[in-house]
Structure formats: structure tokens, C-alpha cells
C-alpha atoms as a PDB file:
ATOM      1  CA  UNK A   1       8.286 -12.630   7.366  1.00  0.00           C
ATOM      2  CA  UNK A   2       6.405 -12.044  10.305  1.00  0.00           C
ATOM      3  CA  UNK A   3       4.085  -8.502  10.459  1.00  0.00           C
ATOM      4  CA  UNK A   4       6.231  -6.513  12.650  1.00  0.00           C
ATOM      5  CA  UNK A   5       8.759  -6.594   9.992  1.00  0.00           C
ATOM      6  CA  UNK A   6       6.644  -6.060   7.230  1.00  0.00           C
ATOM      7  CA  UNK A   7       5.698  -3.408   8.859  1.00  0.00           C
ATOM      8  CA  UNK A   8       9.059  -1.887   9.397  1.00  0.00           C
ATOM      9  CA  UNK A   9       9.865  -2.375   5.742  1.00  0.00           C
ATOM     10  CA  UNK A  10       6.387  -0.733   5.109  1.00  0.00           C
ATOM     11  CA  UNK A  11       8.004   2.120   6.785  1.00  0.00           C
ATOM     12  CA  UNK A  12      11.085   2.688   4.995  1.00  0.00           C
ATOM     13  CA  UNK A  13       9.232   2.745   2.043  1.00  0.00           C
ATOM     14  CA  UNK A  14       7.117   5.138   2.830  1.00  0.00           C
ATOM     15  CA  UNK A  15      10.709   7.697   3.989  1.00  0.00           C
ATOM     16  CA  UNK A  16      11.664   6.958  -0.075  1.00  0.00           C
ATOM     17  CA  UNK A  17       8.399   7.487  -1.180  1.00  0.00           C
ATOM     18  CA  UNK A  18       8.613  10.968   0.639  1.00  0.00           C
ATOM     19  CA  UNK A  19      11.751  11.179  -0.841  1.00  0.00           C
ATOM     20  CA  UNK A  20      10.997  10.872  -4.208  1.00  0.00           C
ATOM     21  CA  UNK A  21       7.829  13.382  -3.484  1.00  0.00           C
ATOM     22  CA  UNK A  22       9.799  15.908  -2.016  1.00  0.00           C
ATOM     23  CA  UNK A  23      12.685  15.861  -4.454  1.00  0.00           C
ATOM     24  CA  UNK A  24      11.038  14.943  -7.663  1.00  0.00           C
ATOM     25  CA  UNK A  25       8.534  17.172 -10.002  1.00  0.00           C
ATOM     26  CA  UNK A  26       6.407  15.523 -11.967  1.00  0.00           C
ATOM     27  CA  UNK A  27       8.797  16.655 -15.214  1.00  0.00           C
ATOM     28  CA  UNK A  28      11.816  14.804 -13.488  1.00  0.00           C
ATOM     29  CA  UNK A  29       9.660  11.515 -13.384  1.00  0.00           C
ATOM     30  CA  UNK A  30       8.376  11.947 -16.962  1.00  0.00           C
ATOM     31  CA  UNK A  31      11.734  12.479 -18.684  1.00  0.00           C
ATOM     32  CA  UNK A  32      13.171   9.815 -17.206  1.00  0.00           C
ATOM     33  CA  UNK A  33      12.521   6.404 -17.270  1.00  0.00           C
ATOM     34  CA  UNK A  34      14.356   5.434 -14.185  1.00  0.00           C
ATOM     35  CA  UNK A  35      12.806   7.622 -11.973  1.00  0.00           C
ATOM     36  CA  UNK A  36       9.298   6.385 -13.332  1.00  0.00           C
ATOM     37  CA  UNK A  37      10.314   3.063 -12.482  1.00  0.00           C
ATOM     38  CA  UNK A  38      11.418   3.744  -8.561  1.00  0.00           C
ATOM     39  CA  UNK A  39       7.597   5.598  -8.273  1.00  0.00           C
ATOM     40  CA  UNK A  40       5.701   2.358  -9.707  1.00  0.00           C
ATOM     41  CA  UNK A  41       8.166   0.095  -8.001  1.00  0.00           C
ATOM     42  CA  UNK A  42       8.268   2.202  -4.566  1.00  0.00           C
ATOM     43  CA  UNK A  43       4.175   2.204  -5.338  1.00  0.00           C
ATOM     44  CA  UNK A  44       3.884  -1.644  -5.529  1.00  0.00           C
ATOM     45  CA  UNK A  45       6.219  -3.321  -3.393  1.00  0.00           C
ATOM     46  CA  UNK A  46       4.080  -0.943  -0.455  1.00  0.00           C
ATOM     47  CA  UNK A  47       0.830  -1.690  -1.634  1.00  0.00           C
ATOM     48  CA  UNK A  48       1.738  -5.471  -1.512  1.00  0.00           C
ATOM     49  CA  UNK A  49       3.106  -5.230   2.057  1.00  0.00           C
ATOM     50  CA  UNK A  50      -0.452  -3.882   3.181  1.00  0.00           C
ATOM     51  CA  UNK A  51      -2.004  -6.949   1.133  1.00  0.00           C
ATOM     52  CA  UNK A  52       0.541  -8.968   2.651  1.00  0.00           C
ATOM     53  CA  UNK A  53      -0.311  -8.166   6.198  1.00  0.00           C
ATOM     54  CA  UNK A  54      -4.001  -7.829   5.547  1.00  0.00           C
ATOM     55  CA  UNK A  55      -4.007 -11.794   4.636  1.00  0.00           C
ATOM     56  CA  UNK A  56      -1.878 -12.768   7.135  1.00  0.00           C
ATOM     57  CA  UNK A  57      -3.417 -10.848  10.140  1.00  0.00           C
ATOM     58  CA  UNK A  58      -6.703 -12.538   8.518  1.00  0.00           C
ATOM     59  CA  UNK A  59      -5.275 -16.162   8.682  1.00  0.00           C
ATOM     60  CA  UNK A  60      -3.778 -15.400  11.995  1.00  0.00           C
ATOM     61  CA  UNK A  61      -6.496 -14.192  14.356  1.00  0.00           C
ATOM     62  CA  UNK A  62      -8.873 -16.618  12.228  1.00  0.00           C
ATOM     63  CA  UNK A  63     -11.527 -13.575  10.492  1.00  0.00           C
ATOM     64  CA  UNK A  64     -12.470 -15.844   7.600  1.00  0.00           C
ATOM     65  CA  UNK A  65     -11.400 -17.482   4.585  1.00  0.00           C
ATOM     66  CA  UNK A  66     -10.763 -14.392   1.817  1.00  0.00           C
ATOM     67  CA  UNK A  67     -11.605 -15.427  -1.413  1.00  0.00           C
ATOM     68  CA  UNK A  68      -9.170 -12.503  -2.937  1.00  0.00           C
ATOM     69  CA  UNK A  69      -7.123  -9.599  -2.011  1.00  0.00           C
ATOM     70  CA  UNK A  70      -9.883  -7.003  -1.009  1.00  0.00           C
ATOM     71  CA  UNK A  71     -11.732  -9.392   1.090  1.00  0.00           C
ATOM     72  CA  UNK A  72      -8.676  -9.662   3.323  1.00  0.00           C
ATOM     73  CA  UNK A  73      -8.448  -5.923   3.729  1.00  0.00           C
ATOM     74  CA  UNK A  74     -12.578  -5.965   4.705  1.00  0.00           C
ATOM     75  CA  UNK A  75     -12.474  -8.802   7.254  1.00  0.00           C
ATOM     76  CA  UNK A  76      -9.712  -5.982   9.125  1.00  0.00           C
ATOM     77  CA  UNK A  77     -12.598  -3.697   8.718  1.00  0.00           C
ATOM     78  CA  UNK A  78     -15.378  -6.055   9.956  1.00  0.00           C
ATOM     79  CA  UNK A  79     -13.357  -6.896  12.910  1.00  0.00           C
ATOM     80  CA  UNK A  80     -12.186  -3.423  13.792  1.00  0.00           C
ATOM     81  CA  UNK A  81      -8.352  -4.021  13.087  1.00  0.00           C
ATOM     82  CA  UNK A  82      -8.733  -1.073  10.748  1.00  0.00           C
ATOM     83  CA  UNK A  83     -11.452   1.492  11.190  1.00  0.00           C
ATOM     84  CA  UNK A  84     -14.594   1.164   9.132  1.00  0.00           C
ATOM     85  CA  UNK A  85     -13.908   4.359   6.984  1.00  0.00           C
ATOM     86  CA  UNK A  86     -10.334   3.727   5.586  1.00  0.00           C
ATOM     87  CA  UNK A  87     -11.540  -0.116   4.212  1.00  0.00           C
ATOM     88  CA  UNK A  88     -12.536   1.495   0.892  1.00  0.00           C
ATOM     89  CA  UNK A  89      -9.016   3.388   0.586  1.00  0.00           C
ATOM     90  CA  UNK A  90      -7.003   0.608   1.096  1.00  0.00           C
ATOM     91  CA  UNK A  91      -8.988  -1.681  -1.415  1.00  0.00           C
ATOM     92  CA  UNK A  92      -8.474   0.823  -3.696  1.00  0.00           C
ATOM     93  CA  UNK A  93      -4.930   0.570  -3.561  1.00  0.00           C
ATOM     94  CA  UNK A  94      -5.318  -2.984  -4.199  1.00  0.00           C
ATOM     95  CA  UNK A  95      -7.212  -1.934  -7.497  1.00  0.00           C
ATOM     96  CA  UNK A  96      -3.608   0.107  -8.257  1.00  0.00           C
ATOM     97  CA  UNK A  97      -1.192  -2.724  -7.462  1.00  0.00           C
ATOM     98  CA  UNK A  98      -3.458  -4.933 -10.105  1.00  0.00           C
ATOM     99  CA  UNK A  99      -3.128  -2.187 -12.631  1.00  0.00           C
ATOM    100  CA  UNK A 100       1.081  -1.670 -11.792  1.00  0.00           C
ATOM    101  CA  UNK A 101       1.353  -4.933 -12.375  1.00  0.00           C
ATOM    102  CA  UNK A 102      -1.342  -6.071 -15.143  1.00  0.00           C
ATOM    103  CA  UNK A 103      -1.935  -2.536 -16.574  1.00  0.00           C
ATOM    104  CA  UNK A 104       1.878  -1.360 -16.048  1.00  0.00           C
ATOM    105  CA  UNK A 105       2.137   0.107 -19.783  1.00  0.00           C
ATOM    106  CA  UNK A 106      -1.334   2.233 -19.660  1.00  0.00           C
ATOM    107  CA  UNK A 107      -0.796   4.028 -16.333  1.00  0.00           C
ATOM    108  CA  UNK A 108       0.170   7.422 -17.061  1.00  0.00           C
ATOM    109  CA  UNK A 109       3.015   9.416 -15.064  1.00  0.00           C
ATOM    110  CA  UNK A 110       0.679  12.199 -14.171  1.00  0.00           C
ATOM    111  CA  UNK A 111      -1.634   9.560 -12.043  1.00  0.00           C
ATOM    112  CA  UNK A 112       0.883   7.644 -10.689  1.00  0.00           C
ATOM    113  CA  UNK A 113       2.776  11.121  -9.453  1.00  0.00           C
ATOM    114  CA  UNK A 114      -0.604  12.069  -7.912  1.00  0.00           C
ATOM    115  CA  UNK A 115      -0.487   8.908  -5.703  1.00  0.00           C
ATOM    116  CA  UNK A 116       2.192  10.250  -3.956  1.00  0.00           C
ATOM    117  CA  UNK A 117      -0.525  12.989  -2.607  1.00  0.00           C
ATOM    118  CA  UNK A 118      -1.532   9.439  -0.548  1.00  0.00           C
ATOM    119  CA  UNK A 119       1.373   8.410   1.166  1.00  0.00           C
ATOM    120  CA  UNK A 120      -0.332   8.951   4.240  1.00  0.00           C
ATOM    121  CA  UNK A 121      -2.562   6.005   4.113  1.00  0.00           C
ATOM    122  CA  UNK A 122      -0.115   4.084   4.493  1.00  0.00           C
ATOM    123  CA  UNK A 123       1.166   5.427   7.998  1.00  0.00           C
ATOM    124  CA  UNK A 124      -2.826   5.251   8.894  1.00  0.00           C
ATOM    125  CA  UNK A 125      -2.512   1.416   7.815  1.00  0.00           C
ATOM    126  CA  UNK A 126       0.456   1.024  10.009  1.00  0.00           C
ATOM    127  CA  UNK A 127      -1.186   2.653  12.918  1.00  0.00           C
ATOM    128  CA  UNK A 128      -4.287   0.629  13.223  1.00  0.00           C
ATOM    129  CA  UNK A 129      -2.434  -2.160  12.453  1.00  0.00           C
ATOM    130  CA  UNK A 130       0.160  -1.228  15.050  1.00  0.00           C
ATOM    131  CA  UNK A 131      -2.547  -0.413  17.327  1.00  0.00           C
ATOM    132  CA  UNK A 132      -4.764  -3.386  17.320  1.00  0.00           C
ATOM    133  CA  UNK A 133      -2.534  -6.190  17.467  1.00  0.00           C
ATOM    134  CA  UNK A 134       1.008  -6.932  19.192  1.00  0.00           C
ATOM    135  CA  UNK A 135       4.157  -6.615  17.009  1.00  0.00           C
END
């Protein structure tokens, strides 16, 4: 898939993920099991789209050989694909994806509802990213 629509699918993840913030207490999410799902899920699948483009914007324009996930999101930030400032946010999020999907059982509700308070770093991601290469 190439970048340009990762990033559009990065996109309409972030309208449901607004969705789900806007129309969805932290109570809704808890008593239902469904709706917990759609947050981790929603959560994930975005987080791995910025990994996703991360390692292939790396491979692409040649930055280095990552040894793992973060390193892919800090070659952006050595080159200047990404500002300087926002490298540590987005690792982090790679720290979250790793517990979603190795940690999945011992994440509780309340933290993963206070994620949504971060949607914007992903629009930030899609700007530099938008901004500093053509798609």
C-alpha cells in the first residue's frame, strides 16, 4: 500500500476515533465489551499505520537500516521528516501498540479512554509527513 493511502486510511481513523470520543463516556466503554474493543482496535490499527509509514518512508528515501519499530520513527526525526520534538510522542505510541497487542488483557479502560485526549498526534504525524514528502 503505498503512503498516500496509508495515510488516507490514517485519516478515517482518526474521524471514528473522534467519533467514539465525542459520543462515548468512559462508562459506555467500560460496560460494554464491544465498545472497548472498537477503542483498542481503532487505537492499534492507527498506531500501526504511523509504524507502517515510518519504515517505509525510512526504506524509501534510504535514512538507515532500523533495527526495530522506534528506530524507524527517529531516523524521520534525524532527517527532519518529522520535527525533532514530536519523535518521543510517536515512539511512545509504539510502546502502546506493543502493550494492545502483547499486554491486551492488563490495559485498563480508564487509560486506554484517556488516549483518546491524543488523537491529535496523529493529524501532526500526517502533516509532517504530508509536508515533507510527495503523496
Amino acid at each position: 500500500m503505498e503512503i498516500s493511502q496509508k495515510l488516507k486510511q490514517l485519516e478515517e481513523n482518526i474521524a471514528i476515533l473522534q467519533e467514539i470520543k465525542d459520543e462515548m463516556s468512559l462508562e459506555d466503554i467500560s460496560r460494554s465489551r464491544r465498545y472497548e474493543w472498537e477503542l483498542r482496535y481503532g487505537l492499534f490499527e492507527s498506531i500501526q499505520i504511523v509504524i507502517d509509514i515510518a519504515c517505509k518512508v525510512s526504506s524509501y528515501y534510504n535514512l538507515g537500516n532500523p533495527e526495530n519499530y522506534r528506530e524507524c520513527i527517529q531516523l524521520l526525526g534525524k532527517f527532519n521528516y518529522i520535527q525533532a520534538l514530536h519523535v518521543k510522542t510517536f515512539t511512545a505510541m509504539i510502546g502502546l501498540r506493543n502493550l494492545l497487542i502483547h499486554e491486551y488483557a492488563t490495559i485498563e479502560t480508564e487509560k486506554l479512554y484517556q488516549f483518546l485526549e491524543h488523537i491529535d498526534d496523529f493529524k501532526i504525524f500526517i502533516v509532517e509527513i504530508e509536508s515533507s514528502i510527495s503523496v
